[in-house]
N, C-alpha and C. Protein backbone atom coordinates (compact mmCIF):
# COMPACT_ATOMS: atom_id res chain seq x y z
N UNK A 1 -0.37 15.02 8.85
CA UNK A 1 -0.16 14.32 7.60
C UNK A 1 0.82 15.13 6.75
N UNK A 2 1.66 14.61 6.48
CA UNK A 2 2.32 15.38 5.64
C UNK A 2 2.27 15.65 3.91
N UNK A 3 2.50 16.88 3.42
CA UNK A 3 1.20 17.26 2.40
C UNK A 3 2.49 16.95 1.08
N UNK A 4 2.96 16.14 0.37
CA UNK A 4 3.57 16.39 -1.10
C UNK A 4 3.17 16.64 -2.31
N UNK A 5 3.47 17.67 -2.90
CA UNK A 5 2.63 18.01 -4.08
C UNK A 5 3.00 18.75 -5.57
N UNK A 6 2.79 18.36 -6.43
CA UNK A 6 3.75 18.62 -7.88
C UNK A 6 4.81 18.31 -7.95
N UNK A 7 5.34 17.42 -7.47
CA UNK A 7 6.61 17.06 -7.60
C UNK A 7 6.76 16.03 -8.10
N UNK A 8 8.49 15.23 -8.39
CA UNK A 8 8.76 14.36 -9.02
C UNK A 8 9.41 13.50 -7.60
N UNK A 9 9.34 12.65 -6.83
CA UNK A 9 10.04 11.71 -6.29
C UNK A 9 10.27 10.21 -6.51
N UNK A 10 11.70 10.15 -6.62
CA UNK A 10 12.74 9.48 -6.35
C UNK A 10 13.35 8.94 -5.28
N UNK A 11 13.93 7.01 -5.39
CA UNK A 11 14.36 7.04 -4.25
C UNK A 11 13.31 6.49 -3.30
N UNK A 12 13.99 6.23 -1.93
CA UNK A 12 13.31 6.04 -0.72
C UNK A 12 12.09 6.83 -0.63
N UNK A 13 11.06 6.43 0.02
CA UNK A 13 9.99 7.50 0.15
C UNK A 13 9.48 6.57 1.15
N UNK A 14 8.72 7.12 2.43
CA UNK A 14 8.02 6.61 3.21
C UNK A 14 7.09 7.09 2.94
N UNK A 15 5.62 6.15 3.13
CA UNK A 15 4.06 6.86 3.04
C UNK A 15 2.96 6.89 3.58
N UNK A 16 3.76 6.23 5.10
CA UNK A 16 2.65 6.47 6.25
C UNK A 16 2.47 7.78 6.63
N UNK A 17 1.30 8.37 7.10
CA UNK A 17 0.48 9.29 6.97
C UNK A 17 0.95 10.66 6.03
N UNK A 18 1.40 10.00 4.71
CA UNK A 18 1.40 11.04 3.68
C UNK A 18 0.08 11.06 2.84
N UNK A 19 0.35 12.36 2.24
CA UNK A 19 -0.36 12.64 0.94
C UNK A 19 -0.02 13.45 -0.20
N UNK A 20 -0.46 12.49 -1.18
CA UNK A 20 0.59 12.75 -2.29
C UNK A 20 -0.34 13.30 -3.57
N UNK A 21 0.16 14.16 -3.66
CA UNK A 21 -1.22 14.77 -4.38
C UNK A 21 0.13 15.10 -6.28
N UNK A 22 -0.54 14.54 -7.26
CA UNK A 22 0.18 15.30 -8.83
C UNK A 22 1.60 15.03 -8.64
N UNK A 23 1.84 13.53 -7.86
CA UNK A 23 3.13 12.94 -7.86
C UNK A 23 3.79 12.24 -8.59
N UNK A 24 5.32 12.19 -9.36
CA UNK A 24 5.74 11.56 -10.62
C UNK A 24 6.41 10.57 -9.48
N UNK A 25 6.34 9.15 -9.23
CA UNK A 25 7.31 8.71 -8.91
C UNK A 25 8.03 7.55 -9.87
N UNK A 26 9.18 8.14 -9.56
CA UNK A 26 10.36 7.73 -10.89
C UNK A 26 11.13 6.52 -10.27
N UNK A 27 11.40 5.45 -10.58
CA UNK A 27 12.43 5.02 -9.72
C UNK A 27 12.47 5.03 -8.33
N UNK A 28 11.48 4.83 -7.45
CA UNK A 28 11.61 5.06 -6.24
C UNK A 28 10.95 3.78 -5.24
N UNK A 29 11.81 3.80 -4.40
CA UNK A 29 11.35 2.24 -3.46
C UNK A 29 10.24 2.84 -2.26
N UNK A 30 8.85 2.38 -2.58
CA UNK A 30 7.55 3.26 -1.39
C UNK A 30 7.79 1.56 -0.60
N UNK A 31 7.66 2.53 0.94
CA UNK A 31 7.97 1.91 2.22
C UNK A 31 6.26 2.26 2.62
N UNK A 32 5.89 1.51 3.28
CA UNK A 32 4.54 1.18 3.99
C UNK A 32 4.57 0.83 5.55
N UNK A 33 4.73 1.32 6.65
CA UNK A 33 4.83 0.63 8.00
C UNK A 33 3.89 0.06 8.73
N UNK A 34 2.20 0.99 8.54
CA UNK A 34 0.96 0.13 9.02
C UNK A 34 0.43 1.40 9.77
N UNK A 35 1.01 2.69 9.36
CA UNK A 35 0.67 3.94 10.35
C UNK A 35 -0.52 4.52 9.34
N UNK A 36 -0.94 5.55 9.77
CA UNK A 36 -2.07 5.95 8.64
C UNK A 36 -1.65 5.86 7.48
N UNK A 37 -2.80 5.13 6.57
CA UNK A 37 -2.83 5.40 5.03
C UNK A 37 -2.25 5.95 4.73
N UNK A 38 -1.57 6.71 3.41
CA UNK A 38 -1.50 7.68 2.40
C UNK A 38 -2.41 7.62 1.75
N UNK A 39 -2.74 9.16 0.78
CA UNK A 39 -3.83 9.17 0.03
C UNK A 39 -2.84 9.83 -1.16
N UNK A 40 -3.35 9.32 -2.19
CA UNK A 40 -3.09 9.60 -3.43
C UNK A 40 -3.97 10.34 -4.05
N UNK A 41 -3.69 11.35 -5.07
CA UNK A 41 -3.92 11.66 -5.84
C UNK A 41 -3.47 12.39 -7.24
N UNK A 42 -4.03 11.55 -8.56
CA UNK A 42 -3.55 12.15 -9.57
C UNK A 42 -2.19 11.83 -9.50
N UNK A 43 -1.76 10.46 -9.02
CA UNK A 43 -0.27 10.30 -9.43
C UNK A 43 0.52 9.12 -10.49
N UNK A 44 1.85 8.82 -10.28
CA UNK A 44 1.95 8.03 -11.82
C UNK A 44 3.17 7.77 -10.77
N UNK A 45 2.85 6.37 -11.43
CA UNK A 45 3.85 5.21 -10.35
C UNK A 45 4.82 4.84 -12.00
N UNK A 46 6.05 5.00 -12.08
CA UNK A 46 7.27 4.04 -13.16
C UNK A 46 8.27 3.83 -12.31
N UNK A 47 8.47 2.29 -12.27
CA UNK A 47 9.84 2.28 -11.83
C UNK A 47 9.81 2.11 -10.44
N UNK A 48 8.49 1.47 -10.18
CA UNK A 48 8.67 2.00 -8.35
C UNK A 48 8.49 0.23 -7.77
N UNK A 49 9.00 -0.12 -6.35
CA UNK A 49 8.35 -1.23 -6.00
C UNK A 49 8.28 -0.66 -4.75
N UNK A 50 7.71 -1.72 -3.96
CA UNK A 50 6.66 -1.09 -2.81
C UNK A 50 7.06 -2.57 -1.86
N UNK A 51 6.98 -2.10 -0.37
CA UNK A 51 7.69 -3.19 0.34
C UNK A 51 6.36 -2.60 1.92
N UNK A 52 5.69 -3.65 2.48
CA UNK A 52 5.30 -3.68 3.72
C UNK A 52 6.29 -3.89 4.89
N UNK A 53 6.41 -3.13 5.87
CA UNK A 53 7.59 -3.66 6.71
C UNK A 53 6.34 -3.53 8.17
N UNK A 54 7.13 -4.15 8.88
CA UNK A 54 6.33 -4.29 10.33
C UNK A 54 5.18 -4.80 10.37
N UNK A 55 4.16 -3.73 11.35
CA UNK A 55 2.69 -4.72 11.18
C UNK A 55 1.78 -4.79 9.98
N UNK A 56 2.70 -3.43 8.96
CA UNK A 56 1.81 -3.97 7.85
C UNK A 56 2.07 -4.97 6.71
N UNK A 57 3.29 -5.62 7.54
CA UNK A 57 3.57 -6.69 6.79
C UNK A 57 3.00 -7.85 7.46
N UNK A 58 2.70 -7.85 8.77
CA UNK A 58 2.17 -8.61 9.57
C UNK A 58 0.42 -8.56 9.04
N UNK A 59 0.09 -7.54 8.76
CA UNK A 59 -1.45 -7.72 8.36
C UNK A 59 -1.36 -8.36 7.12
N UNK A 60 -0.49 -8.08 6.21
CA UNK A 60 -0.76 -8.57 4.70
C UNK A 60 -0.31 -10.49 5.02
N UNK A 61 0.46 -10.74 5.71
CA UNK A 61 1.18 -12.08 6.19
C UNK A 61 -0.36 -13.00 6.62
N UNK A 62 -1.16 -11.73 7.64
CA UNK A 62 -1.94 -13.06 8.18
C UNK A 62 -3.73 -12.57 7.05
N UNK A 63 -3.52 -11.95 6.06
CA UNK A 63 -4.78 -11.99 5.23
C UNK A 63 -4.26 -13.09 4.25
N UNK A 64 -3.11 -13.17 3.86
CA UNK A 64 -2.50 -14.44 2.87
C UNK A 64 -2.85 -15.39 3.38
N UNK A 65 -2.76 -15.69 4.99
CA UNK A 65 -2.93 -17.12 5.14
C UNK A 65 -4.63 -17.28 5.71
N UNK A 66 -5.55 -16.52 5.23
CA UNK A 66 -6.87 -16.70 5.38
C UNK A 66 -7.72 -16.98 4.17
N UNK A 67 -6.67 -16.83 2.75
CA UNK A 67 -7.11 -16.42 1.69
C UNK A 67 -7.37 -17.94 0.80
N UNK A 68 -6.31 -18.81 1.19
CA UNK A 68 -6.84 -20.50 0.49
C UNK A 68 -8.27 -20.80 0.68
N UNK A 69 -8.38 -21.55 -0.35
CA UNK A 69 -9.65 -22.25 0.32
C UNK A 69 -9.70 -23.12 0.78
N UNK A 70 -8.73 -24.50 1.13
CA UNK A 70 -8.79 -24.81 2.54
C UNK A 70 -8.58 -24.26 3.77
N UNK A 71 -8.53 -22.96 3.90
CA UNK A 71 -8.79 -22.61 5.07
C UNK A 71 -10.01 -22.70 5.82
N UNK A 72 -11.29 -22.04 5.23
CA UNK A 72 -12.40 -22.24 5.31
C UNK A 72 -12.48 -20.57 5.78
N UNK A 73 -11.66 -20.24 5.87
CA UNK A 73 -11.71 -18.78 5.48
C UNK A 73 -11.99 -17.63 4.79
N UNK A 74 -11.92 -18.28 3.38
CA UNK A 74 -11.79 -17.17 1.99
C UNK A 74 -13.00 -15.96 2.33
N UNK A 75 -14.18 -16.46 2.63
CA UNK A 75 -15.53 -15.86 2.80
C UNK A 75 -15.31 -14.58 3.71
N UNK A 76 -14.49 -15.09 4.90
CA UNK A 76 -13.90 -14.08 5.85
C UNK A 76 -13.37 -12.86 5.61
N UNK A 77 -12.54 -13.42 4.19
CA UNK A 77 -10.84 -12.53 3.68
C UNK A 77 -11.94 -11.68 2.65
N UNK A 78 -12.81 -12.46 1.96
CA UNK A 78 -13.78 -11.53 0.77
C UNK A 78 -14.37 -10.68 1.85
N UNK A 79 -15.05 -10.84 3.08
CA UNK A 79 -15.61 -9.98 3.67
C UNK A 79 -14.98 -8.74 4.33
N UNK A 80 -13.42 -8.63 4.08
CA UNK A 80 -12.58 -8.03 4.94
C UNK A 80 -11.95 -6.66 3.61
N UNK A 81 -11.58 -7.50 2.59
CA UNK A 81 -11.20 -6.79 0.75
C UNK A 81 -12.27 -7.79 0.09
N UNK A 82 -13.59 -7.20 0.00
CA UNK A 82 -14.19 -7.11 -1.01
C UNK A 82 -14.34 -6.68 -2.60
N UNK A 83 -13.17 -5.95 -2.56
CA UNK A 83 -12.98 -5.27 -3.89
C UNK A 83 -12.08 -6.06 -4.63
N UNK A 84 -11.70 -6.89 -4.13
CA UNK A 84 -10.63 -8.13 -4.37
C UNK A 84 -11.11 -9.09 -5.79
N UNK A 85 -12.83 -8.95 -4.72
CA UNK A 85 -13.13 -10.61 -4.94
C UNK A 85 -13.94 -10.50 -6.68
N UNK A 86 -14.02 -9.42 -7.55
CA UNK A 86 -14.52 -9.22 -8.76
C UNK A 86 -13.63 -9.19 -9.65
């Protein structure tokens, strides 16, 4: 895992299997691929947007389409992100 810490980043940043510990990110585009988590801590997001690419865009793609309620799904998608559903 790779360890970042007290710093300010900017910019590109990938954050599969990082950890970001007392991070300023300023302006910076966070990339997500579907590899281990990142763990945060104690950090401060301005300026940032955040993009899923690959399968973890493929996971977020097929929880969207479980999430209507004509699907007959929703119950599924609450049982999957529960923290969602409050």
């Amino acid at each position: 895992m790779a360890a970042h810490k007290d710093k300010t980043m900017t910019g590109p940043v990938d954050l599969d299997d990082g950890k970001f510990e007392n991070i300023k990110f300023n302006d910076a585009q966070l990339f997500y691929s579907g590899g281990q988590p990142p763990a945060f801590v104690n950090c401060a997001f301005n300026g940032v947007s955040f993009e899923l690419r690959g399968p973890a865009h493929r996971t977020l793609a097929f929880l969207r389409s479980m999430a209507p309620a004509e699907t007959g799904m929703r119950d599924v998608f609450y049982g999957l992100v529960p923290e969602i559903k409050s």
